[in-house]
Protein backbone atom coordinates (compact mmCIF):
# COMPACT_ATOMS: atom_id res chain seq x y z
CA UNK A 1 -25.84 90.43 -42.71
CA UNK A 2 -27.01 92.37 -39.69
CA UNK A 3 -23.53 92.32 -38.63
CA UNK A 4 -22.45 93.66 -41.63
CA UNK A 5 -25.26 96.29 -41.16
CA UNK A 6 -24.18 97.16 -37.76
CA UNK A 7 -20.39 98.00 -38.87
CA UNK A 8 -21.74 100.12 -41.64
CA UNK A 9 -24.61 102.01 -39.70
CA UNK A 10 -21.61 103.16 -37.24
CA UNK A 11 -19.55 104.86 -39.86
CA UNK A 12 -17.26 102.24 -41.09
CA UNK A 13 -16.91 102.13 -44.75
CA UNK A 14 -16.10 99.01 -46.76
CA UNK A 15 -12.52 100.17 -47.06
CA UNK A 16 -12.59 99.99 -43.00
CA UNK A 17 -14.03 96.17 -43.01
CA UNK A 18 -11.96 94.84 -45.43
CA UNK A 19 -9.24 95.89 -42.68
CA UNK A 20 -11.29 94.01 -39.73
CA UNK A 21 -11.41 91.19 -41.55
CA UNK A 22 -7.94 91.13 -41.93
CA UNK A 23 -7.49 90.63 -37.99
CA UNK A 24 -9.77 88.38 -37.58
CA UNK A 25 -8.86 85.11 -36.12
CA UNK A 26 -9.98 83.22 -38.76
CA UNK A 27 -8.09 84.75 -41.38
CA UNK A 28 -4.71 84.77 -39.16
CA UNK A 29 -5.12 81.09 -38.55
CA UNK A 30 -6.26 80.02 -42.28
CA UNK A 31 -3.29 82.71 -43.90
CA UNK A 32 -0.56 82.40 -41.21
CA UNK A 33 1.25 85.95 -41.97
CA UNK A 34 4.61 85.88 -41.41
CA UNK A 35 4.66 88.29 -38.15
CA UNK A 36 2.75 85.39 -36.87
CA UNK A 37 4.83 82.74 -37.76
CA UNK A 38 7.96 84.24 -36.69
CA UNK A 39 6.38 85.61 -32.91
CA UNK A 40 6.80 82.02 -31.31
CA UNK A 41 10.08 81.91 -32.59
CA UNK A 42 10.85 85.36 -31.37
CA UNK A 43 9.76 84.52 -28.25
CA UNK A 44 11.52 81.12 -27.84
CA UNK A 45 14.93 82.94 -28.56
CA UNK A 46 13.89 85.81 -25.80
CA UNK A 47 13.63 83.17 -23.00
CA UNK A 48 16.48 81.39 -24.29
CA UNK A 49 18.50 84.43 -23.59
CA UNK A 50 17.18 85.40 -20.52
CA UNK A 51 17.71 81.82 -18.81
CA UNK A 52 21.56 82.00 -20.26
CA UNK A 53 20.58 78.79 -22.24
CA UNK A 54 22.73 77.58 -25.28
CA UNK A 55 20.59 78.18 -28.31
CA UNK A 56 19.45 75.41 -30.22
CA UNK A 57 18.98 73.07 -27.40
CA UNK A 58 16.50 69.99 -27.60
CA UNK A 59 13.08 70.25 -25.01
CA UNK A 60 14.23 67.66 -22.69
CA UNK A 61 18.27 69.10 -21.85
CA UNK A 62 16.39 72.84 -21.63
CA UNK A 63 14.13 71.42 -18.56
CA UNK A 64 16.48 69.12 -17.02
CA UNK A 65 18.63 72.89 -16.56
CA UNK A 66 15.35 75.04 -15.67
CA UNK A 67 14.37 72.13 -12.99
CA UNK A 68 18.09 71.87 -11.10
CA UNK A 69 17.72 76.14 -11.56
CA UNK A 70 13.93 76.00 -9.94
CA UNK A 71 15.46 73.67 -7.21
CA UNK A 72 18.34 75.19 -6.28
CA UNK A 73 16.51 78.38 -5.79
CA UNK A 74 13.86 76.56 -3.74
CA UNK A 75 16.61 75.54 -1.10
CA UNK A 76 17.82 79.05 -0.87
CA UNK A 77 14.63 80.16 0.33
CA UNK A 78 12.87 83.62 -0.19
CA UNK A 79 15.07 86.36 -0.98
CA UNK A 80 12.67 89.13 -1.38
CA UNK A 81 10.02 91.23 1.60
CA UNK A 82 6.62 90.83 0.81
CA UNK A 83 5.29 93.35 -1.88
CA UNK A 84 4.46 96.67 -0.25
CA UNK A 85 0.75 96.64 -1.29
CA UNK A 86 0.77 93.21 1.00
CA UNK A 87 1.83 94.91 3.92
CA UNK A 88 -0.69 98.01 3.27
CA UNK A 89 -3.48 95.36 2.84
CA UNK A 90 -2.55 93.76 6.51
CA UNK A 91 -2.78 96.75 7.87
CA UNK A 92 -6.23 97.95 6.66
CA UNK A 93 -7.40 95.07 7.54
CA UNK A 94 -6.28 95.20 11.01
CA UNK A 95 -7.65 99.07 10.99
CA UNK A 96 -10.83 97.76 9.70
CA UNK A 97 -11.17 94.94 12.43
CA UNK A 98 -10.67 97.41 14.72
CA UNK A 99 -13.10 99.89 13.81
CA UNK A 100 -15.86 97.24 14.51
């Protein structure tokens, strides 16, 4: 109730917290709406494309691929510099040391 009180002594009407209620997680778990239902799936075909997987591939083919991918990059070694804001951070620090 005091809740309830809270919402409405801020200017929400009851219009406004029927809304709220309807993001709640409660509700989304209990009703499952069907942007929610369809988001893991979404997502699942996203990262199938990006990988260049087949679609509809079982769990255990899809990590046997992603593990020989994760290994083979592993023996290339690093490809990339550090990240700038790495470098930047060295170098304060060493400016910092200094200073002392």
């Amino acid at each position: 109730m005091a809740r309830v009180w809270l919402v409405v002594r801020q200017g929400f009407d009851t219009y406004c917290i029927g809304k709220l209620k309807l993001r709640a997680l409660t509700y989304l778990h209990k009703e499952r709406p069907a942007w929610r239902v369809l988001a893991p799936k979404k997502l699942e075909a996203a990262v199938v494309t990006a990988y260049g997987l087949p679609a509809g591939l079982s769990d255990d083919p899809v990590l046997e691929r992603l593990l020989a991918r994760n290994l083979a990059r592993a023996a290339e070694g690093p490809k990339t510099q550090p990240h700038m804001s790495l470098a930047i951070a060295r170098r304060w620090c060493i400016l910092m040391a200094s200073e002392r």
